[in-house]
PDB file of N, CA and C in Angstrom:
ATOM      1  N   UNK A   1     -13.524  13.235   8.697  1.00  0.00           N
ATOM      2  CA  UNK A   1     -12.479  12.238   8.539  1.00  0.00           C
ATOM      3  C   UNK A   1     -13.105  10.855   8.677  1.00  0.00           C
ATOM      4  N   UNK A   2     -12.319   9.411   8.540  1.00  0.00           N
ATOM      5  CA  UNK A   2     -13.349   8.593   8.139  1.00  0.00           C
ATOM      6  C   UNK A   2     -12.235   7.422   8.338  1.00  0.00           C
ATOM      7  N   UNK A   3     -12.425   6.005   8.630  1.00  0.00           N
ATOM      8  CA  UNK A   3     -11.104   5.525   9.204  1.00  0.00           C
ATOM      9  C   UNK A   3     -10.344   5.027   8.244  1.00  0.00           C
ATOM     10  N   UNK A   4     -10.482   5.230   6.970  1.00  0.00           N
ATOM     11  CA  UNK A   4      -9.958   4.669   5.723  1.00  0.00           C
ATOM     12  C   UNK A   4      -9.212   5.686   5.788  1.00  0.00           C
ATOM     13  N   UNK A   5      -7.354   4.775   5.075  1.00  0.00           N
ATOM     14  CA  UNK A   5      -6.329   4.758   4.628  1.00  0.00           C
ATOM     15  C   UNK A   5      -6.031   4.841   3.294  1.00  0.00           C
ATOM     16  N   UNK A   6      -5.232   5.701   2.944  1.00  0.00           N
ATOM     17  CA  UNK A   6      -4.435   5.104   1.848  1.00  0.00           C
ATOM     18  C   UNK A   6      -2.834   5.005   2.168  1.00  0.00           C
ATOM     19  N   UNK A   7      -2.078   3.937   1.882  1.00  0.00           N
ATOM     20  CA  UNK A   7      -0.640   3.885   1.772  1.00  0.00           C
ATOM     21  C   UNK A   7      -0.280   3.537   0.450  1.00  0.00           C
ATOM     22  N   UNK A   8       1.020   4.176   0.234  1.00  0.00           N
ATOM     23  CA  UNK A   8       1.899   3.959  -0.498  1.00  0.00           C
ATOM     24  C   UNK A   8       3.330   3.520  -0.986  1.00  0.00           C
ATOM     25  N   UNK A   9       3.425   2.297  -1.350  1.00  0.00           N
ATOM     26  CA  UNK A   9       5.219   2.109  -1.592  1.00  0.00           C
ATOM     27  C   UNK A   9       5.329   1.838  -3.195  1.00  0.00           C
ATOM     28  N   UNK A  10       6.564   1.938  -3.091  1.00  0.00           N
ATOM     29  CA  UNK A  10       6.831   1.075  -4.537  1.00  0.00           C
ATOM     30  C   UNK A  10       7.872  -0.469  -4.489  1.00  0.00           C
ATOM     31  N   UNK A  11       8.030  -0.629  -5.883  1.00  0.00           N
ATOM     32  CA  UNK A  11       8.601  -1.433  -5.990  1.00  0.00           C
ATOM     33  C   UNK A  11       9.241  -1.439  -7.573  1.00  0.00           C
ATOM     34  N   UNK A  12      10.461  -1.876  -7.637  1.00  0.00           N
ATOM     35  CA  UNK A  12      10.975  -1.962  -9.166  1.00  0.00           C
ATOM     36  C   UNK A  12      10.771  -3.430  -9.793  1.00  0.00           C
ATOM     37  N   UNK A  13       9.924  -4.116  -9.358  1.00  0.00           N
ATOM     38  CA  UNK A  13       9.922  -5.362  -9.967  1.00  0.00           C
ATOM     39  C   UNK A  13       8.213  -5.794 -10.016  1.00  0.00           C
ATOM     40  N   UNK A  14       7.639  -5.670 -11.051  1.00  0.00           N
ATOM     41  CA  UNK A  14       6.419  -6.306 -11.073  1.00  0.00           C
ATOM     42  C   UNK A  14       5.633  -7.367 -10.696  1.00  0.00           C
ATOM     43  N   UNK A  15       6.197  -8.324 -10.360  1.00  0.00           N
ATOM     44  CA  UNK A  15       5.870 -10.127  -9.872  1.00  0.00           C
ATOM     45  C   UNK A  15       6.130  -9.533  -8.788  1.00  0.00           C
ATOM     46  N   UNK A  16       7.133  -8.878  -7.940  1.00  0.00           N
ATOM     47  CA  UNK A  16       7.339  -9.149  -6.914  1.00  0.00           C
ATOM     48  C   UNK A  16       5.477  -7.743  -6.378  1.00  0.00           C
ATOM     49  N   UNK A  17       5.793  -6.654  -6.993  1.00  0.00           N
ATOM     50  CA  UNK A  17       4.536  -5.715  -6.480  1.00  0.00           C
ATOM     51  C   UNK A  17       3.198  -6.438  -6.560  1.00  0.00           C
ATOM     52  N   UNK A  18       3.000  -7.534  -7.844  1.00  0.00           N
ATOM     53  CA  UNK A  18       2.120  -8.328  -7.556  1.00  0.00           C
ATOM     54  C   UNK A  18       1.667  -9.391  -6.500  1.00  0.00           C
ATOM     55  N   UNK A  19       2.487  -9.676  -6.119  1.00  0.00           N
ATOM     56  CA  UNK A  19       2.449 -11.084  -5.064  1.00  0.00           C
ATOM     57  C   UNK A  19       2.391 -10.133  -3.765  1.00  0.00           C
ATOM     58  N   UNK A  20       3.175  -9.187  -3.786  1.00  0.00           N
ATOM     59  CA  UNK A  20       2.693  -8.334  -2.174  1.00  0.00           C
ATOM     60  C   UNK A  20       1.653  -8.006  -2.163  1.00  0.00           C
ATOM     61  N   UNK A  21       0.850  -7.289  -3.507  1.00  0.00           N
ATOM     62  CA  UNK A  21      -0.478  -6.600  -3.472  1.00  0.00           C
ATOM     63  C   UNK A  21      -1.421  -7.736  -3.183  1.00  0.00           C
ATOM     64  N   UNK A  22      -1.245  -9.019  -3.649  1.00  0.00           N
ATOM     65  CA  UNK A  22      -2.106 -10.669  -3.645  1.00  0.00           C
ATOM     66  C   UNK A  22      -2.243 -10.940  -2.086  1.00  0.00           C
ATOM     67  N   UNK A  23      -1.067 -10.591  -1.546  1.00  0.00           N
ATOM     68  CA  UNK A  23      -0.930 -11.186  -0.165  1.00  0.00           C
ATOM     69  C   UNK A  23      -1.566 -10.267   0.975  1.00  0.00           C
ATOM     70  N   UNK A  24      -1.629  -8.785   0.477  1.00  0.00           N
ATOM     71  CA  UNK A  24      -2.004  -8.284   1.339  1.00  0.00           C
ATOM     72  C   UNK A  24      -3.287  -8.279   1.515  1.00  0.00           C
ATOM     73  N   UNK A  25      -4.245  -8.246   0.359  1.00  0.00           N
ATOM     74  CA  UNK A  25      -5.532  -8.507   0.300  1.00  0.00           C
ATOM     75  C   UNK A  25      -5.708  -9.524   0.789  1.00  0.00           C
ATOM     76  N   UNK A  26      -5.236 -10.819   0.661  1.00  0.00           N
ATOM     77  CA  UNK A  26      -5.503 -12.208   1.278  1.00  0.00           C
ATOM     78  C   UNK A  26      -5.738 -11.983   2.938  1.00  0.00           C
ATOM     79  N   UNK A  27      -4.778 -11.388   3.434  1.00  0.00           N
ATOM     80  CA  UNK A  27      -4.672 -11.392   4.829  1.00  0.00           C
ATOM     81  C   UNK A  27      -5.756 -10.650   5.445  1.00  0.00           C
ATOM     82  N   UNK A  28      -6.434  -9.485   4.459  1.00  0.00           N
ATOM     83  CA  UNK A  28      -7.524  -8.769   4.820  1.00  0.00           C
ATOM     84  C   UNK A  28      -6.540  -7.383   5.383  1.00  0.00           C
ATOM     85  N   UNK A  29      -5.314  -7.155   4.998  1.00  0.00           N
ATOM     86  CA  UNK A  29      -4.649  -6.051   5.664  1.00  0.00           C
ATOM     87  C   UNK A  29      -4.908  -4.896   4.665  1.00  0.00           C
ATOM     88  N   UNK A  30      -5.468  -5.388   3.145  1.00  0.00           N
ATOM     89  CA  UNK A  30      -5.915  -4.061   2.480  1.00  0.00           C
ATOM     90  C   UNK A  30      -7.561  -4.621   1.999  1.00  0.00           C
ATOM     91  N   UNK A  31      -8.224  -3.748   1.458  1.00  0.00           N
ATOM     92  CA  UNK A  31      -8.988  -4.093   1.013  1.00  0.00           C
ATOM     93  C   UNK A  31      -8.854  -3.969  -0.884  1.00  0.00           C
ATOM     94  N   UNK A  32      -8.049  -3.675  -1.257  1.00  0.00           N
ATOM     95  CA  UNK A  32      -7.763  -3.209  -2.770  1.00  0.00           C
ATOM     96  C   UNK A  32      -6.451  -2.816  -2.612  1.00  0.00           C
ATOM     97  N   UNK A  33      -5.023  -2.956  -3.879  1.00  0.00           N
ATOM     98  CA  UNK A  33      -4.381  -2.421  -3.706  1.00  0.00           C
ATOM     99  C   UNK A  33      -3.928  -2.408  -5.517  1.00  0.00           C
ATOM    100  N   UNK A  34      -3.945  -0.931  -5.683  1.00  0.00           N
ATOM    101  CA  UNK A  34      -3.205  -0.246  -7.124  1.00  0.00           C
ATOM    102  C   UNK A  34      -2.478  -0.634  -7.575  1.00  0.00           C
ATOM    103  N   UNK A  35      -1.515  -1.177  -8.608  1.00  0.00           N
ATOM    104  CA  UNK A  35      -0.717  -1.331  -9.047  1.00  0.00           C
ATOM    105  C   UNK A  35      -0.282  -0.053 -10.316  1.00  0.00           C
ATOM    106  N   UNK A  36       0.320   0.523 -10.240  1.00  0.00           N
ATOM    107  CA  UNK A  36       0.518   1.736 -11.447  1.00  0.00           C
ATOM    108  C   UNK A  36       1.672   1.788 -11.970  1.00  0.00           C
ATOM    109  N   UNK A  37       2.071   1.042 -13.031  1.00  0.00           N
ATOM    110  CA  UNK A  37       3.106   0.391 -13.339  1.00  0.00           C
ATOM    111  C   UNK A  37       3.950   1.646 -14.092  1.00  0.00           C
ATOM    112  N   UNK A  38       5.374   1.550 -14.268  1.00  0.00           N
ATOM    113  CA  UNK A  38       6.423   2.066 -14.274  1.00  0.00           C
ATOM    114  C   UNK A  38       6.146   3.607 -13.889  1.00  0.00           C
ATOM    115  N   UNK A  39       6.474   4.102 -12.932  1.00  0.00           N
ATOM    116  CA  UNK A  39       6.446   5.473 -12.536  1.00  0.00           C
ATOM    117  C   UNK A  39       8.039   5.719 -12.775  1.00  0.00           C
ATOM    118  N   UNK A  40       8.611   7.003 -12.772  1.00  0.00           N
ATOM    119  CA  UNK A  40       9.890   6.784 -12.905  1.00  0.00           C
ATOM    120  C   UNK A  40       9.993   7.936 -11.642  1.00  0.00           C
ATOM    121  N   UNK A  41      10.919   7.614 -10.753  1.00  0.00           N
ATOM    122  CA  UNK A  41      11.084   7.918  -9.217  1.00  0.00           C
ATOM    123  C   UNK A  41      12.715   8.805  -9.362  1.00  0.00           C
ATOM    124  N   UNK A  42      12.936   9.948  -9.128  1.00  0.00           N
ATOM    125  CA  UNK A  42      14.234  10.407  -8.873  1.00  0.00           C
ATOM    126  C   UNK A  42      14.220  11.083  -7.526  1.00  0.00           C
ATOM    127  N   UNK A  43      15.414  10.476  -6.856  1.00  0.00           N
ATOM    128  CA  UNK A  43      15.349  10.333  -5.026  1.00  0.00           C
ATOM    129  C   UNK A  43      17.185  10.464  -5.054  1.00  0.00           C
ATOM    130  N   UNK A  44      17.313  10.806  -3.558  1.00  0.00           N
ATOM    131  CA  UNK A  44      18.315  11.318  -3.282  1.00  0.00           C
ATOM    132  C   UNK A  44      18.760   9.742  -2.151  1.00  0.00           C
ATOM    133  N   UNK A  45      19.803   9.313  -2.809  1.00  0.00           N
ATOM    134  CA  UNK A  45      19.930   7.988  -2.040  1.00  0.00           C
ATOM    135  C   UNK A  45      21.552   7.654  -1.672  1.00  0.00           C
ATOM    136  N   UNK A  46      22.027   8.065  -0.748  1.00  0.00           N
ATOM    137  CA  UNK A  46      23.523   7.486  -0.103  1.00  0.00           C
ATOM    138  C   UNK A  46      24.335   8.874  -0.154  1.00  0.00           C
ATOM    139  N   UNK A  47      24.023   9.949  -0.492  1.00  0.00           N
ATOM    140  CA  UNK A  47      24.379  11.149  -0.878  1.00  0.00           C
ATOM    141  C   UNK A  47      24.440  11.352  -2.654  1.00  0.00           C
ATOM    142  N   UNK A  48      23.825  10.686  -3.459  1.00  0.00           N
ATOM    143  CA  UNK A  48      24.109  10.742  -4.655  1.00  0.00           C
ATOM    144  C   UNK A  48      22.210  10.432  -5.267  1.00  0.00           C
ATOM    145  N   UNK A  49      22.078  11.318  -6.240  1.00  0.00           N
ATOM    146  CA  UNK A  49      20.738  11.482  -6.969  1.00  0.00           C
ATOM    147  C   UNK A  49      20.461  10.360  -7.677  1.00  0.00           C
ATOM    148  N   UNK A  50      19.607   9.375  -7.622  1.00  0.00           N
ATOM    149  CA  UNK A  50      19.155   8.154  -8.317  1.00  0.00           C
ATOM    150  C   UNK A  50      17.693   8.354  -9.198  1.00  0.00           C
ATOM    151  N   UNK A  51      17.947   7.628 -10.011  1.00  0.00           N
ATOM    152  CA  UNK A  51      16.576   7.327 -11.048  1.00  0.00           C
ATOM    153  C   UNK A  51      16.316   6.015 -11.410  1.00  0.00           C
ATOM    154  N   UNK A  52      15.148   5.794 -11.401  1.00  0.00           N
ATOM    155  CA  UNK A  52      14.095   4.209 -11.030  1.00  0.00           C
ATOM    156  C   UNK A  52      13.071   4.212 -11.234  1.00  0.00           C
ATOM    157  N   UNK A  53      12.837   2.966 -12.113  1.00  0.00           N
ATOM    158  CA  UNK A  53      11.228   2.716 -13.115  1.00  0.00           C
ATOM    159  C   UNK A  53      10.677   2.124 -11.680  1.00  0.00           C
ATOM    160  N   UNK A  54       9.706   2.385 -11.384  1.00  0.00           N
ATOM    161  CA  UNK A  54       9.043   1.491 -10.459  1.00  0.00           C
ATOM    162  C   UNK A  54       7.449   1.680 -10.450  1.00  0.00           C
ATOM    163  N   UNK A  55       7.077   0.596  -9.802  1.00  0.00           N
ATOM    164  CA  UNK A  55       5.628   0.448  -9.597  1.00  0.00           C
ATOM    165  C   UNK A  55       5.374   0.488  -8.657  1.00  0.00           C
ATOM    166  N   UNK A  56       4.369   1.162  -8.186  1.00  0.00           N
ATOM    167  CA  UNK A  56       3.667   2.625  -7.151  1.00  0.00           C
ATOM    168  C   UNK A  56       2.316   2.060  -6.801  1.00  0.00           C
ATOM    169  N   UNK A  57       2.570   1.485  -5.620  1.00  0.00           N
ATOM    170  CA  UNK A  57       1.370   0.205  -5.272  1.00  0.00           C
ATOM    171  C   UNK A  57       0.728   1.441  -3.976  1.00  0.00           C
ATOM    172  N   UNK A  58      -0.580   1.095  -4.317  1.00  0.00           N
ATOM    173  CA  UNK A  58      -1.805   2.350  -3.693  1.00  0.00           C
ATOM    174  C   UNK A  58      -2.537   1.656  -3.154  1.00  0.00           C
ATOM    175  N   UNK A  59      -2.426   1.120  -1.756  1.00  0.00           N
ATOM    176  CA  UNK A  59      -3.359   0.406  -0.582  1.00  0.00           C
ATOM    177  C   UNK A  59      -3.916   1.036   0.375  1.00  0.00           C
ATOM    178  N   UNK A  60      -5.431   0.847  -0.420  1.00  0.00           N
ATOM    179  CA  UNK A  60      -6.231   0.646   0.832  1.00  0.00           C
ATOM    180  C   UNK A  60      -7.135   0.446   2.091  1.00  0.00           C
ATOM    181  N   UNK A  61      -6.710   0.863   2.759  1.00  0.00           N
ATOM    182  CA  UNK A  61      -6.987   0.219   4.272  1.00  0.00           C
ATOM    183  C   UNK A  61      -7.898   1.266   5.157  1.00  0.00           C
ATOM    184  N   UNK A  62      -7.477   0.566   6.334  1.00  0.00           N
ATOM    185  CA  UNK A  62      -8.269   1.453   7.081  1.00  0.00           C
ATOM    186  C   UNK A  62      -7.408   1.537   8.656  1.00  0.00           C
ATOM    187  N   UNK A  63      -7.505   2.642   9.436  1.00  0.00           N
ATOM    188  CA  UNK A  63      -6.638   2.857  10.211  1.00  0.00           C
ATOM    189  C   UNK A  63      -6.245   1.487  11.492  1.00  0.00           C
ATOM    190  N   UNK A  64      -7.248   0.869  11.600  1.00  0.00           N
ATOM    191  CA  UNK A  64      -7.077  -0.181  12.297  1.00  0.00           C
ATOM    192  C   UNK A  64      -5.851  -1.315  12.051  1.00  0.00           C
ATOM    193  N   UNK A  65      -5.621  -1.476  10.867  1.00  0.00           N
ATOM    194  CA  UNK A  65      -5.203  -1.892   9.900  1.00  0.00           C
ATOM    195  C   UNK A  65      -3.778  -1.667   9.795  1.00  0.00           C
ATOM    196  N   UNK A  66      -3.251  -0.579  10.064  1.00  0.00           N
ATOM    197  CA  UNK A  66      -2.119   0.166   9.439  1.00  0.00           C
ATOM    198  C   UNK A  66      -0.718  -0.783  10.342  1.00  0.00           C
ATOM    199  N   UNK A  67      -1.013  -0.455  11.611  1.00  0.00           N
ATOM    200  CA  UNK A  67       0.005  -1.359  12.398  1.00  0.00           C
ATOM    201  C   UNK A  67       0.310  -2.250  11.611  1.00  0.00           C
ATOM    202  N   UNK A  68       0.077  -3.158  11.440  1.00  0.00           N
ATOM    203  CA  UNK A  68       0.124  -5.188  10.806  1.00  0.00           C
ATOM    204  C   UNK A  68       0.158  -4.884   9.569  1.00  0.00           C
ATOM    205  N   UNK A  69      -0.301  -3.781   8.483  1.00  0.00           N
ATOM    206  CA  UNK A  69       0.141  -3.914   7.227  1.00  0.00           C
ATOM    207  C   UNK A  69       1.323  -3.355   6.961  1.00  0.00           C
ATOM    208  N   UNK A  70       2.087  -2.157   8.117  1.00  0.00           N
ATOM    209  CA  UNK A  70       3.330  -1.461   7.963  1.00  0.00           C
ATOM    210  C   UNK A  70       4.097  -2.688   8.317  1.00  0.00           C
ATOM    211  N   UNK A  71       3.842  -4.150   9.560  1.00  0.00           N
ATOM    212  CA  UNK A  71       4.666  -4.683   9.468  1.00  0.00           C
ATOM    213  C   UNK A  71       4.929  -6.284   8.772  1.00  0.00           C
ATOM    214  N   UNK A  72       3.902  -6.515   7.659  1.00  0.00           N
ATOM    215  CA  UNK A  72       4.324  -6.754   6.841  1.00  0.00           C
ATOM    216  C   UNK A  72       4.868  -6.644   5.272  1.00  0.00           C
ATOM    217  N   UNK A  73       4.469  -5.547   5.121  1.00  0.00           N
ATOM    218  CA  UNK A  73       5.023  -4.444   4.382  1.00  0.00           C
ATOM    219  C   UNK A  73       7.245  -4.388   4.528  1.00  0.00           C
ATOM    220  N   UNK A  74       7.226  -4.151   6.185  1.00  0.00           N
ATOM    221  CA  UNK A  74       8.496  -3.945   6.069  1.00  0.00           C
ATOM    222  C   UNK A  74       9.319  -5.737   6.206  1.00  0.00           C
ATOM    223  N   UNK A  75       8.595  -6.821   6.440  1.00  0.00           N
ATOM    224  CA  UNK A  75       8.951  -7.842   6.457  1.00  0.00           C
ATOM    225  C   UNK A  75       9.187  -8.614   5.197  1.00  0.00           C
ATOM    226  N   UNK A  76       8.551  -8.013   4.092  1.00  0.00           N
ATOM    227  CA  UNK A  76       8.389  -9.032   2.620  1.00  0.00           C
ATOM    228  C   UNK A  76       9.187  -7.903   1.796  1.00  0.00           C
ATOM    229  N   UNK A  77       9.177  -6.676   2.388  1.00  0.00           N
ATOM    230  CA  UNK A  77       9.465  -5.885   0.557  1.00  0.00           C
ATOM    231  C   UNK A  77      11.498  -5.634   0.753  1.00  0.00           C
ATOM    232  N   UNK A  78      11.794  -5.713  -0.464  1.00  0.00           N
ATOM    233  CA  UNK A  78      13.466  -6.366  -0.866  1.00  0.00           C
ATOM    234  C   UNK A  78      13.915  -5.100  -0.813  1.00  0.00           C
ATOM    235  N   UNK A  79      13.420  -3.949  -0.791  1.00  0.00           N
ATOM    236  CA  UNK A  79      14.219  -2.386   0.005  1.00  0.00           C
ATOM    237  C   UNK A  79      14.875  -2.274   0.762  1.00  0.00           C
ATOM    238  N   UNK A  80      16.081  -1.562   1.163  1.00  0.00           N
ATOM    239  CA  UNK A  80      16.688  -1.674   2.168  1.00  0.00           C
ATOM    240  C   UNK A  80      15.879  -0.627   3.120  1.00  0.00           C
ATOM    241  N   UNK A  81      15.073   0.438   2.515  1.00  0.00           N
ATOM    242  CA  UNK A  81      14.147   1.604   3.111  1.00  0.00           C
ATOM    243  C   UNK A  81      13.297   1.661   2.250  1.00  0.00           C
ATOM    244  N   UNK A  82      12.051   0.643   2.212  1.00  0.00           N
ATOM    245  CA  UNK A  82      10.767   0.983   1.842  1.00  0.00           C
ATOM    246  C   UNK A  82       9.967   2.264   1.817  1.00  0.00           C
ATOM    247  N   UNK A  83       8.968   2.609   1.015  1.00  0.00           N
ATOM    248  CA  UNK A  83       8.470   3.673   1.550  1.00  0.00           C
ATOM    249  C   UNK A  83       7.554   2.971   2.305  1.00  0.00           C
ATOM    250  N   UNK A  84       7.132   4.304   2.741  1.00  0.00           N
ATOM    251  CA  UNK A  84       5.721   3.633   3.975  1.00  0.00           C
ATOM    252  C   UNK A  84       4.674   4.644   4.092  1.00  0.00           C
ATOM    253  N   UNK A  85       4.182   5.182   3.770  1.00  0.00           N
ATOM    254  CA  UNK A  85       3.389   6.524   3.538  1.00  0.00           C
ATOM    255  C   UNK A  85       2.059   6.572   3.766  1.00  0.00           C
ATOM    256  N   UNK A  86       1.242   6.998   5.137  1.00  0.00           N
ATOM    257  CA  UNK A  86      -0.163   6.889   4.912  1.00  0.00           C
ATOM    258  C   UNK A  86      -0.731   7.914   5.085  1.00  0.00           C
ATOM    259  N   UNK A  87      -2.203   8.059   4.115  1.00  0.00           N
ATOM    260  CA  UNK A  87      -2.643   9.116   3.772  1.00  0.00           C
ATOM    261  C   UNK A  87      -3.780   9.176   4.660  1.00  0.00           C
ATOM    262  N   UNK A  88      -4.141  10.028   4.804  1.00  0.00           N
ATOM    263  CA  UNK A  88      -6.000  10.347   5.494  1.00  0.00           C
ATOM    264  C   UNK A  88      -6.814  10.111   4.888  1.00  0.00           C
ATOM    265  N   UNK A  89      -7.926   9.666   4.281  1.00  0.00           N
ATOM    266  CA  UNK A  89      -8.908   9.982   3.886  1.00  0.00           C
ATOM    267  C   UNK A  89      -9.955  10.667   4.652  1.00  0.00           C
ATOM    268  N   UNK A  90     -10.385  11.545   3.796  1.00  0.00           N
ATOM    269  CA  UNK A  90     -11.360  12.979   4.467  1.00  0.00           C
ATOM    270  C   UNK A  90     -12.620  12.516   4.113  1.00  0.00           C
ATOM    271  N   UNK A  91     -13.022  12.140   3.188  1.00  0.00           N
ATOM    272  CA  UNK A  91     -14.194  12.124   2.444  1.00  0.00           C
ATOM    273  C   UNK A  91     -13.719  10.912   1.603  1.00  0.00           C
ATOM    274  N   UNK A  92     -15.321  10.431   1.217  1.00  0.00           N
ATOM    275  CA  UNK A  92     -15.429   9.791   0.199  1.00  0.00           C
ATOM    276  C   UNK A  92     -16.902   8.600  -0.296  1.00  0.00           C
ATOM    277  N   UNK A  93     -16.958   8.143  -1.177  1.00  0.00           N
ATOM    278  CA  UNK A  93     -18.246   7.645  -1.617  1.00  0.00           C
ATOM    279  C   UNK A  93     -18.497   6.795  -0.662  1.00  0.00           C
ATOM    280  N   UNK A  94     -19.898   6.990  -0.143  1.00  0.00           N
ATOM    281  CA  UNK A  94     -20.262   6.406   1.370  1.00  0.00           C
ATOM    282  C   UNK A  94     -20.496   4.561   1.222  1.00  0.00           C
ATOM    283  N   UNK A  95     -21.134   4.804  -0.329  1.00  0.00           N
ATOM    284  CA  UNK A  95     -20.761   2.809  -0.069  1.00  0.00           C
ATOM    285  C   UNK A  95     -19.560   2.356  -0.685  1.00  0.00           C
ATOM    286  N   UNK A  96     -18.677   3.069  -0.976  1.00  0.00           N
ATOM    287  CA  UNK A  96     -17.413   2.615  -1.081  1.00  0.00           C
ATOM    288  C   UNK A  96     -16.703   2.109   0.212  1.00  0.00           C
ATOM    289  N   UNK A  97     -16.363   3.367   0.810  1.00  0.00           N
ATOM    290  CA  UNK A  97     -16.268   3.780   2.254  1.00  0.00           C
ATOM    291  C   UNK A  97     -16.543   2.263   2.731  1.00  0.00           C
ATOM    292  N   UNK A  98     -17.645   1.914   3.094  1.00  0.00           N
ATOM    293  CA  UNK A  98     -18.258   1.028   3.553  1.00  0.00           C
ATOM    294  C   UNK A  98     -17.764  -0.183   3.247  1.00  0.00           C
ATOM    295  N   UNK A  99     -17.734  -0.418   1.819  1.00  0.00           N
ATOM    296  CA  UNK A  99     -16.914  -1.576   1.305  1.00  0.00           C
ATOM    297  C   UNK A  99     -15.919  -1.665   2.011  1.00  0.00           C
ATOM    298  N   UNK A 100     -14.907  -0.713   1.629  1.00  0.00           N
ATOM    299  CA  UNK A 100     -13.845  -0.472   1.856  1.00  0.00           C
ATOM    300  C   UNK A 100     -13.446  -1.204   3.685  1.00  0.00           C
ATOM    301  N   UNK A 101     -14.096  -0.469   4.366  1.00  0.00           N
ATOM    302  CA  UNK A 101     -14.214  -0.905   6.082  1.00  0.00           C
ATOM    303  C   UNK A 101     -14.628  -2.349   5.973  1.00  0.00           C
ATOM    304  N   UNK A 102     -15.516  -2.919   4.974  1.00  0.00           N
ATOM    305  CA  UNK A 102     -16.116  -4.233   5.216  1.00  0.00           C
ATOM    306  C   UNK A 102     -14.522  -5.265   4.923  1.00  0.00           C
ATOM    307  N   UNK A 103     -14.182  -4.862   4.095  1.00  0.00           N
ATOM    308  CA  UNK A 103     -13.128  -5.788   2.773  1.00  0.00           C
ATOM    309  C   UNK A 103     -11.995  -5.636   4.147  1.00  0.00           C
ATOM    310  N   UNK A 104     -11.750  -4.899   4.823  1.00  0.00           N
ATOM    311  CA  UNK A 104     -10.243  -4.815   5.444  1.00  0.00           C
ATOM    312  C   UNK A 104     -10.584  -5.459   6.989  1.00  0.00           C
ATOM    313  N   UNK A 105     -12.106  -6.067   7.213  1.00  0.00           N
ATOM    314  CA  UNK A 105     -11.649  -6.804   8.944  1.00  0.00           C
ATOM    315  C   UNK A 105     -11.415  -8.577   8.801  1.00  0.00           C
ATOM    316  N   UNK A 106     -11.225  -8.773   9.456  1.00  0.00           N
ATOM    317  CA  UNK A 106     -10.584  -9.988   9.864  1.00  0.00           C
ATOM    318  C   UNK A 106     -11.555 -10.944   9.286  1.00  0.00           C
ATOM    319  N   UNK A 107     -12.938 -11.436   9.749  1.00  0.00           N
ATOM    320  CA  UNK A 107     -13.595 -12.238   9.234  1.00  0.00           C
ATOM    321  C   UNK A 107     -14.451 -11.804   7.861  1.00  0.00           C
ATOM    322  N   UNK A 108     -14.989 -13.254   7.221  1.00  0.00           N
ATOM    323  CA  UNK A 108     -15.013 -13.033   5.735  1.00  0.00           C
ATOM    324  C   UNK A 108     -16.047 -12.686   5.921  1.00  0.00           C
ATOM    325  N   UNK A 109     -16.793 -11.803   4.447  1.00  0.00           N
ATOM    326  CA  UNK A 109     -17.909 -10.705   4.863  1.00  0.00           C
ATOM    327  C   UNK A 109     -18.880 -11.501   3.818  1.00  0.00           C
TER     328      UNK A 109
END
């Protein structure tokens, strides 16, 4: 296991998935974040089945990290229930990896 993250939310509005993905990198809370534009999402919402184009933003981070990006994550995004979803990473390309840990601490590298 390895301290890199991946999270996942979406969003139905493109400018807006852009400017979160801009901001989060800025802050150093991701080191990269996906944009994968129109996914189409069918979810069970208020007791009634919904369907939604959205864009499926793939950040990431690293576990240190996760606190302060879940809470600005839930501070900027226009959801009334964001997703919030973080993944493990098990493995992966060791100077990525590396990048990856470099790109997400606090001071500039």
């Amino acid at each position: 296991m390895t301290d890199a993250r991946i999270v996942l939310t979406t969003l139905d509005d493109a400018e807006q998935a852009h400017q979160l993905a801009t901001h989060l990198v800025e802050l150093r809370l991701a080191a990269c974040v996906n944009l994968v534009e129109w996914v189409r999402s069918v979810y069970r919402w208020q007791g009634n089945v919904e369907t939604a184009d959205e864009i499926l933003l793939i950040i990431k981070t690293t576990v240190e990290r996760i606190a302060a990006l879940k809470e600005e994550v839930e501070k900027l995004h226009p959801y009334q229930l964001p997703e919030f979803v973080v993944l493990h990473v098990t493995d992966g390309s060791d100077p990525y990896l590396a990048w990856l840990l470099a790109a997400s601490r606090n001071a500039v590298q």
